[in-house]
N, C-alpha and C. Protein backbone atom coordinates (compact mmCIF):
# COMPACT_ATOMS: atom_id res chain seq x y z
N UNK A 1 35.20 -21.99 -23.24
CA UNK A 1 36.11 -21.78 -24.34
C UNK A 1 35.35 -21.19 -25.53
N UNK A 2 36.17 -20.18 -25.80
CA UNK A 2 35.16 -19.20 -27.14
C UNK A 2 35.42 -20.18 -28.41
N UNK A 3 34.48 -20.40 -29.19
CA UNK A 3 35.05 -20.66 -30.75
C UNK A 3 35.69 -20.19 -32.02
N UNK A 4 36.14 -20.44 -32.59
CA UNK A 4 36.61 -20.10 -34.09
C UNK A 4 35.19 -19.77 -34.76
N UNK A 5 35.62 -18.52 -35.49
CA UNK A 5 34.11 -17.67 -36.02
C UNK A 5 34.16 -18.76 -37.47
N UNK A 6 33.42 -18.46 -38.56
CA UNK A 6 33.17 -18.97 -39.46
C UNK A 6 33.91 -18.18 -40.55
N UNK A 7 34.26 -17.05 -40.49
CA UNK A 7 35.41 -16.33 -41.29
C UNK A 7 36.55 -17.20 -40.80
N UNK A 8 37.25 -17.09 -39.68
CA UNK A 8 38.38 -17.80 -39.19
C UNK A 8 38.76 -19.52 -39.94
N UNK A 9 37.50 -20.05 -39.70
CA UNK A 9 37.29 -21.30 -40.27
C UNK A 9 37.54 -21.55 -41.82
N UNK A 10 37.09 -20.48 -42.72
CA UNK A 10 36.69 -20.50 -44.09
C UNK A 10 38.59 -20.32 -44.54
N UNK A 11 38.97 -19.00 -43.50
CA UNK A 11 40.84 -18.77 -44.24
C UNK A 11 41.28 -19.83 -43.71
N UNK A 12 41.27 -20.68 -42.97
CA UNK A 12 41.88 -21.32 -42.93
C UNK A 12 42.08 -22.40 -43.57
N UNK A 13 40.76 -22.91 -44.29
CA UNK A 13 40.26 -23.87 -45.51
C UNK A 13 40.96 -23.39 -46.71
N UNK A 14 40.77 -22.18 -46.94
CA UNK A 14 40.99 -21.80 -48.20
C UNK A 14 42.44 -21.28 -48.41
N UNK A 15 43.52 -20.58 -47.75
CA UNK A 15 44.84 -20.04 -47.47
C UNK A 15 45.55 -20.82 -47.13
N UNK A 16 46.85 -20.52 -47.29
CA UNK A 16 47.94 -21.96 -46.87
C UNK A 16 48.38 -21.02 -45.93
N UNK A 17 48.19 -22.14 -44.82
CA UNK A 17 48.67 -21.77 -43.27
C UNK A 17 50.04 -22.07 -43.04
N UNK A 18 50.98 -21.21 -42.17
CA UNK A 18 52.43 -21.63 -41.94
C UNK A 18 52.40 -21.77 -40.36
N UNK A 19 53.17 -22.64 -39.86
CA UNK A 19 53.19 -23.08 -38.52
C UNK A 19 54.43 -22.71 -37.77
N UNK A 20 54.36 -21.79 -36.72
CA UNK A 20 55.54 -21.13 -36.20
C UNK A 20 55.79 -22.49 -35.07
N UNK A 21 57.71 -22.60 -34.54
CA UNK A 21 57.99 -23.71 -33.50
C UNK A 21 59.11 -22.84 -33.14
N UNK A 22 59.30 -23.40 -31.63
CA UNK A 22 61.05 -22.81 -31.22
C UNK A 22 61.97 -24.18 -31.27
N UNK A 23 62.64 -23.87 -31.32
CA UNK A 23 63.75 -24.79 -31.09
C UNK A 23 64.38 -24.89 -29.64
N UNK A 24 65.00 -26.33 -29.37
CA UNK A 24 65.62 -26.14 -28.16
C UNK A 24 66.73 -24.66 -27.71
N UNK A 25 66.84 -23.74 -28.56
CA UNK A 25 68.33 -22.71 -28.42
C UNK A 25 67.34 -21.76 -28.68
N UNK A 26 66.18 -21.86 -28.64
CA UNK A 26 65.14 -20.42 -28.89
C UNK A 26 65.04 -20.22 -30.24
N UNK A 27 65.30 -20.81 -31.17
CA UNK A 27 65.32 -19.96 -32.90
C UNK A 27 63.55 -20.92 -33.38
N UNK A 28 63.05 -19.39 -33.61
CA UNK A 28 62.31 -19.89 -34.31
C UNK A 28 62.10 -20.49 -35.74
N UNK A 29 61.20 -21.78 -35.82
CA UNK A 29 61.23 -22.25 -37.12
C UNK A 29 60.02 -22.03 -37.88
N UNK A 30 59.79 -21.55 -39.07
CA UNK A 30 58.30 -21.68 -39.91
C UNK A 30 58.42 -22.00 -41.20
N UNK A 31 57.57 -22.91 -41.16
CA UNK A 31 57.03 -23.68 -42.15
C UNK A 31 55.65 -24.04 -42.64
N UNK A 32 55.63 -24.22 -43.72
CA UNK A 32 53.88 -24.70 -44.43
C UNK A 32 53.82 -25.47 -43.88
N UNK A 33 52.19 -25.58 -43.74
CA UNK A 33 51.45 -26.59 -43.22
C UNK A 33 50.53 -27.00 -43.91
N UNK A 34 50.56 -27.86 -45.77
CA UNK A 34 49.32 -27.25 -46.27
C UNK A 34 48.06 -28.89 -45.44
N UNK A 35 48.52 -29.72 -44.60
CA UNK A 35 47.32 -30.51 -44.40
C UNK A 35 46.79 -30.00 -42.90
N UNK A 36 46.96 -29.01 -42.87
CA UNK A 36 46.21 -28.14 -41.54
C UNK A 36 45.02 -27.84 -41.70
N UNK A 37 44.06 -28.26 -41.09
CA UNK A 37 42.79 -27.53 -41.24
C UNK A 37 41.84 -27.81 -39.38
N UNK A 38 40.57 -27.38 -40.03
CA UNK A 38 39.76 -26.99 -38.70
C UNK A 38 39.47 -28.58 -37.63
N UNK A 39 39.73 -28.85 -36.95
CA UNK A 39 39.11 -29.90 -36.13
C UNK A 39 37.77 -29.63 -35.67
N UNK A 40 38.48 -28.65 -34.94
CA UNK A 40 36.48 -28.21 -34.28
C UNK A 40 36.62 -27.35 -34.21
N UNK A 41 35.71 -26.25 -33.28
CA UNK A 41 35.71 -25.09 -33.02
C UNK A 41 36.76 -24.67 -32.17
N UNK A 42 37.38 -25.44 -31.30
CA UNK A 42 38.46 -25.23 -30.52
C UNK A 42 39.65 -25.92 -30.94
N UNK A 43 39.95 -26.71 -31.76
CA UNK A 43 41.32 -27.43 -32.43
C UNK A 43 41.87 -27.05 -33.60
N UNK A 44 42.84 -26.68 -34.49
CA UNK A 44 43.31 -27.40 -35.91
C UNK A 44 43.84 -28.40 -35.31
N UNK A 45 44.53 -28.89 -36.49
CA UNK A 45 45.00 -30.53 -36.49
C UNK A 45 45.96 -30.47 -38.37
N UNK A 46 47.13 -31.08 -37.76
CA UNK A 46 47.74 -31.29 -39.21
C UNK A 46 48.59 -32.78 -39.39
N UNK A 47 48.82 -33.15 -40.20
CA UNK A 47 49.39 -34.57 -40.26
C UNK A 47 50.93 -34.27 -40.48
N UNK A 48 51.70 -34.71 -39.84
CA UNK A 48 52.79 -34.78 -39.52
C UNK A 48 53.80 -35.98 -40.45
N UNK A 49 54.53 -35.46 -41.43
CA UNK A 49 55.20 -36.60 -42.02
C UNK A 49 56.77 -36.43 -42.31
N UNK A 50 57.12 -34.68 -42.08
CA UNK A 50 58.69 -35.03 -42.63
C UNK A 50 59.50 -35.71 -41.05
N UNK A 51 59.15 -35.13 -39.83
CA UNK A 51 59.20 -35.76 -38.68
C UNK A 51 60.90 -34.93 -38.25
N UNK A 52 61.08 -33.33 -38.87
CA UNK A 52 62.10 -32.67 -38.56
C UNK A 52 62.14 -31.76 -37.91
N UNK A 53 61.62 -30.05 -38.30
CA UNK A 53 62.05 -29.77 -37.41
C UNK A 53 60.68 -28.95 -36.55
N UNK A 54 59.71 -28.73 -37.07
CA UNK A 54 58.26 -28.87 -35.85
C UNK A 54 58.28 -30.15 -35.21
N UNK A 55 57.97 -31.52 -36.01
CA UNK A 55 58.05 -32.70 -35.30
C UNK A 55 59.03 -32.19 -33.45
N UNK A 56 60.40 -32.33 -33.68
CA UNK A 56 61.29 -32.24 -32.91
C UNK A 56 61.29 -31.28 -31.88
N UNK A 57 60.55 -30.19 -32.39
CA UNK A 57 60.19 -28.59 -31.54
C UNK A 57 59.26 -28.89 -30.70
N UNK A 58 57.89 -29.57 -31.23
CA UNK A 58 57.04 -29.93 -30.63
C UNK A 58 57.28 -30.94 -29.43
N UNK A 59 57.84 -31.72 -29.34
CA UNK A 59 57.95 -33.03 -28.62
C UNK A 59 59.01 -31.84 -27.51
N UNK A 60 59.77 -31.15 -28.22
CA UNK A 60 60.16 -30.50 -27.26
C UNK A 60 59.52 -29.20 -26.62
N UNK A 61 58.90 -28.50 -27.19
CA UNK A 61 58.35 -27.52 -26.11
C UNK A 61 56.76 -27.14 -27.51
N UNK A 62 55.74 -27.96 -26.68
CA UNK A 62 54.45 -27.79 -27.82
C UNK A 62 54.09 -26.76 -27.81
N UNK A 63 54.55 -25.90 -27.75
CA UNK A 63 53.97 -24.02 -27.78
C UNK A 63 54.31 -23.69 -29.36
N UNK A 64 53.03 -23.29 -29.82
CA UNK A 64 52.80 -22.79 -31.66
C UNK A 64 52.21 -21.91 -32.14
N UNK A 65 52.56 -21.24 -32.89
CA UNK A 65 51.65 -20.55 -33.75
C UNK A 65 51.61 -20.61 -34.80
N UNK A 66 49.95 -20.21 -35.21
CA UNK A 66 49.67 -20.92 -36.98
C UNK A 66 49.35 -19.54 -37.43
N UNK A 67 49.86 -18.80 -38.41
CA UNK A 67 49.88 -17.47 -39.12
C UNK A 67 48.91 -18.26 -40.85
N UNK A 68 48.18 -17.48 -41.01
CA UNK A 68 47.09 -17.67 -42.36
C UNK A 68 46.61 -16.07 -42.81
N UNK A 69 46.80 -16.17 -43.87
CA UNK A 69 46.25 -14.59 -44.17
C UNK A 69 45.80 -15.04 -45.88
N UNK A 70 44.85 -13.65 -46.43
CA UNK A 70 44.43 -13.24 -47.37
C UNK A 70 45.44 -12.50 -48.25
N UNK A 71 46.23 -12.42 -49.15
CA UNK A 71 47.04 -11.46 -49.87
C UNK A 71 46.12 -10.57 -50.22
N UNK A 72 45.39 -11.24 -51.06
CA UNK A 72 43.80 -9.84 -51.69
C UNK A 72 43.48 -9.03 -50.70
N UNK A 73 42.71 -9.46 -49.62
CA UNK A 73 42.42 -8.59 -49.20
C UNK A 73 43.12 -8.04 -47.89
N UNK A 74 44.07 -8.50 -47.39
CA UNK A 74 45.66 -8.22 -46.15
C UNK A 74 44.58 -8.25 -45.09
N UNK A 75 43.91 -9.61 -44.98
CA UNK A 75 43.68 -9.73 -43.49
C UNK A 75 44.14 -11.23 -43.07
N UNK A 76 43.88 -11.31 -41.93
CA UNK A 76 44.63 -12.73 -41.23
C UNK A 76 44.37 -13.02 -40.14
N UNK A 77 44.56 -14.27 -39.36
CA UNK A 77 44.75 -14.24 -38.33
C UNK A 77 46.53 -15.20 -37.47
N UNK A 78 46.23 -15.07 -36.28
CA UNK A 78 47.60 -15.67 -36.02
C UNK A 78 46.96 -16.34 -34.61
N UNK A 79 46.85 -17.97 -35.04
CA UNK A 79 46.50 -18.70 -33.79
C UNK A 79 47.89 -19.05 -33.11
N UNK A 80 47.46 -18.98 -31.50
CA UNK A 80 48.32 -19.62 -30.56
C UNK A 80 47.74 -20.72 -30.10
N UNK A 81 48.62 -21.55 -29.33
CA UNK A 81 48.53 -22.61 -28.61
C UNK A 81 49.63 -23.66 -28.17
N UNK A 82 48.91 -25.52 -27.75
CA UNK A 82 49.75 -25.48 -27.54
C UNK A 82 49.45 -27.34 -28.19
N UNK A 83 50.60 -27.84 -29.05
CA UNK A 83 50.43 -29.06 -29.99
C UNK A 83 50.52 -30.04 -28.94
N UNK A 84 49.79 -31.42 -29.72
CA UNK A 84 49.97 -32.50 -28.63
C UNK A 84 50.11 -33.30 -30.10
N UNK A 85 51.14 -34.11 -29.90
CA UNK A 85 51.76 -34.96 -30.69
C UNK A 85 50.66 -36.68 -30.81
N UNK A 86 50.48 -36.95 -31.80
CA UNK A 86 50.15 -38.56 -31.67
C UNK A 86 50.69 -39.46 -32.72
N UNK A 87 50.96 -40.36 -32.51
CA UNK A 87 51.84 -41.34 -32.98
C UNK A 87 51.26 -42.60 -32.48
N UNK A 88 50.60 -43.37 -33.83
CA UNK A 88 50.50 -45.10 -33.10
C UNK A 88 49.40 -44.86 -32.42
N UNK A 89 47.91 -44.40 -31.92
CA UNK A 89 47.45 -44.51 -31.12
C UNK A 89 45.99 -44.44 -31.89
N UNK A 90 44.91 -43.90 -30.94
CA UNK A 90 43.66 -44.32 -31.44
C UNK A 90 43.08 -43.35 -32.41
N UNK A 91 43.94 -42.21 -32.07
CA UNK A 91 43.89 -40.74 -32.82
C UNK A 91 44.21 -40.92 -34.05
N UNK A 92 45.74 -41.05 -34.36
CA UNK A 92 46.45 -41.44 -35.23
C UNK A 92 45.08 -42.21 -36.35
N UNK A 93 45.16 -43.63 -35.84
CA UNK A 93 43.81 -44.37 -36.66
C UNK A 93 42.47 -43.70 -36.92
N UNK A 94 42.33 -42.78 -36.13
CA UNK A 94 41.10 -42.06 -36.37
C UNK A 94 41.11 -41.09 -37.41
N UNK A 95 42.20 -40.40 -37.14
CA UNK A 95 42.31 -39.33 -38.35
C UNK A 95 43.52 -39.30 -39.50
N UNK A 96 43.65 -40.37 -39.46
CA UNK A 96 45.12 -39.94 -40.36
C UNK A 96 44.79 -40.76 -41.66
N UNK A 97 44.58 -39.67 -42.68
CA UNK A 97 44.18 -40.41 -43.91
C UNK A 97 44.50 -41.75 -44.54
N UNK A 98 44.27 -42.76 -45.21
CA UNK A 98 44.86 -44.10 -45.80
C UNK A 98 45.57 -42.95 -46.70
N UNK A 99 45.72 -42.33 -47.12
CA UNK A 99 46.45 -41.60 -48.66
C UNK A 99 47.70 -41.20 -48.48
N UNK A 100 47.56 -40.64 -46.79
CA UNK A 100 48.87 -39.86 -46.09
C UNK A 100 50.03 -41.50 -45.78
N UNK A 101 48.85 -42.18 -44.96
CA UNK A 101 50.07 -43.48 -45.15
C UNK A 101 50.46 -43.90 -46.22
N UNK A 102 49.69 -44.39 -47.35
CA UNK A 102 50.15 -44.54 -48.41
C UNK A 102 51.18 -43.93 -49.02
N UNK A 103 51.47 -42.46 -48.75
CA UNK A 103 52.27 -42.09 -49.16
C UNK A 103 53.55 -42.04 -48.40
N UNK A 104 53.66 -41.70 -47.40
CA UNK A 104 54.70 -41.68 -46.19
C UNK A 104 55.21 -42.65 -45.57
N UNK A 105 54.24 -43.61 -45.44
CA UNK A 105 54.45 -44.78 -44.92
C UNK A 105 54.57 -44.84 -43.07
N UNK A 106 54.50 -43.20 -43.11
CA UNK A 106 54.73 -42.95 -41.31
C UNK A 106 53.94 -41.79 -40.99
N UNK A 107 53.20 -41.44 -40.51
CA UNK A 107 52.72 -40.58 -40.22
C UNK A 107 52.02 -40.37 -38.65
N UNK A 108 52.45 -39.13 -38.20
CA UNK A 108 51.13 -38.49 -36.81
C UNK A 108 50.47 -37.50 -37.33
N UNK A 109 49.61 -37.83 -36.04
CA UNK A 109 48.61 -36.18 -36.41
C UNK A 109 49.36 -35.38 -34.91
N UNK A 110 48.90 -33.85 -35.12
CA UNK A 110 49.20 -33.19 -34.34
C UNK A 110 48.32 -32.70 -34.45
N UNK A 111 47.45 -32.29 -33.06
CA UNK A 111 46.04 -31.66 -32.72
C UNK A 111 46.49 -30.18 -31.81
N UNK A 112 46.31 -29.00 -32.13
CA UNK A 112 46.71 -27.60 -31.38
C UNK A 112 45.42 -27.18 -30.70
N UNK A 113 45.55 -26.69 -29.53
CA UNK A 113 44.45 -26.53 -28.53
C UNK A 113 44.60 -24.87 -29.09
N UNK A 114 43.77 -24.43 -29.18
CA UNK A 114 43.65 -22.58 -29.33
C UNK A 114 43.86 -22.37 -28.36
N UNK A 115 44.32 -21.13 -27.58
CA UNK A 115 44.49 -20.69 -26.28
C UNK A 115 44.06 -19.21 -27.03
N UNK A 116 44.59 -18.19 -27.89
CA UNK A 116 44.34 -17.08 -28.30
C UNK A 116 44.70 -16.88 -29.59
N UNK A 117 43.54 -15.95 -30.22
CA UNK A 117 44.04 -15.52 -31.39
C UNK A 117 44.20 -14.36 -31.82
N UNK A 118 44.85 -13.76 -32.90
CA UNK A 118 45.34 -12.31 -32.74
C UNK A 118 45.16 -11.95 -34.52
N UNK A 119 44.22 -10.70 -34.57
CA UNK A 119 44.10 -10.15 -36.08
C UNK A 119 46.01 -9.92 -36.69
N UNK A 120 46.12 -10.44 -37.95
CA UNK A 120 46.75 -10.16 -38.90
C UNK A 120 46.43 -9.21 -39.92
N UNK A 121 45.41 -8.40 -40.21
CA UNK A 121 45.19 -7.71 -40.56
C UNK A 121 45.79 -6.41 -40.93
N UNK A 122 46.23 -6.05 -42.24
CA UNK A 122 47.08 -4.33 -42.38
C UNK A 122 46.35 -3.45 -41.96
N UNK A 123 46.60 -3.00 -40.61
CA UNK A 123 45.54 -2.08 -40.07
C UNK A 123 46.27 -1.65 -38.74
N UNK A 124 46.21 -1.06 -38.48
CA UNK A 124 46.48 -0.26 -36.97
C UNK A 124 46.19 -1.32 -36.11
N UNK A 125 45.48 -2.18 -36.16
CA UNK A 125 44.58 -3.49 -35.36
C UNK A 125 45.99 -4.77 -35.18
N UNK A 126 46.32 -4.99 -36.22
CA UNK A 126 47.56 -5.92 -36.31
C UNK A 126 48.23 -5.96 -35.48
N UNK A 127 47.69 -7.58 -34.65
CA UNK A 127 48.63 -8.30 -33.53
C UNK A 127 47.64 -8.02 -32.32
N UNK A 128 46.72 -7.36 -32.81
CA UNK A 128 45.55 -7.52 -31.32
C UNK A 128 44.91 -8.76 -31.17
N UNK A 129 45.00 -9.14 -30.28
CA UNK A 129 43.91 -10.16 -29.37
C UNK A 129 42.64 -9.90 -29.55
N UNK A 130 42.21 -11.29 -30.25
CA UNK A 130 40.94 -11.09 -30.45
C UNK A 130 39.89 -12.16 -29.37
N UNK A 131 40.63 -12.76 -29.59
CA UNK A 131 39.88 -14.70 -28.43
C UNK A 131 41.01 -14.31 -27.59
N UNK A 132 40.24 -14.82 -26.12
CA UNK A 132 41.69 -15.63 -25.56
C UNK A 132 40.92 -16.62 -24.91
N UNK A 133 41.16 -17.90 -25.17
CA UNK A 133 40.57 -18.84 -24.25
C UNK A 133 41.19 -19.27 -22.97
């Protein structure tokens, strides 16, 4: 499995990422994700709290994409994959901030496996495959 470069890593720290889902009837949904960030070289991971309509997409068909770009300078990328939900478990306790419960009172994490990623970039290049794991 290839990794996430260290550019990839940095927009994604620094840019607010939006998280593409389908719905059971095919309509896609997107939404911010701003507690998304890097797990490892092969994961993001975001904490899960309104529990609507990714929550619901996911549990139903975990296939995602996370779109992040630069306005300044119009580059980006657009990760695929595929979410695994946790709720209550050892994960959950492992990563899910005291601040996020505190505030929510409910929370999962959702961990996305990369499978491929594709330049966002304004360029003739936009929507090419760059990884595919």
């Amino acid at each position: 499995m290839q990794s996430l470069t260290e550019e990839m890593k940095t927009m994604v720290g620094e840019q607010f990422p939006f998280l593409a889902t389908v719905d059971k009837d095919g309509y896609p949904k997107v939404g911010p994700k701003g507690s998304l960030h890097v797990l490892d070289d092969q994961h993001l991971v975001y904490y899960e709290h309104t529990f609507r309509h990714a929550y619901n997409n996911i549990i139903t068909n975990g296939r995602v994409a996370v779109a992040v770009a630069n306005r300044k300078t119009q580059k980006g990328f657009r990760f695929e994959g595929v979410a695994h939900l946790h709720e209550n478990d050892e994960v959950t306790e492992k990563l899910l901030p005291k601040q996020v419960i505190d505030r929510f009172n409910h929370g999962a994490i959702v961990i996305i496996d990369i499978q491929s990623i594709y330049k966002l970039d304004n360029t003739t290049e936009a929507g090419t495959r760059i990884i595919e794991n």
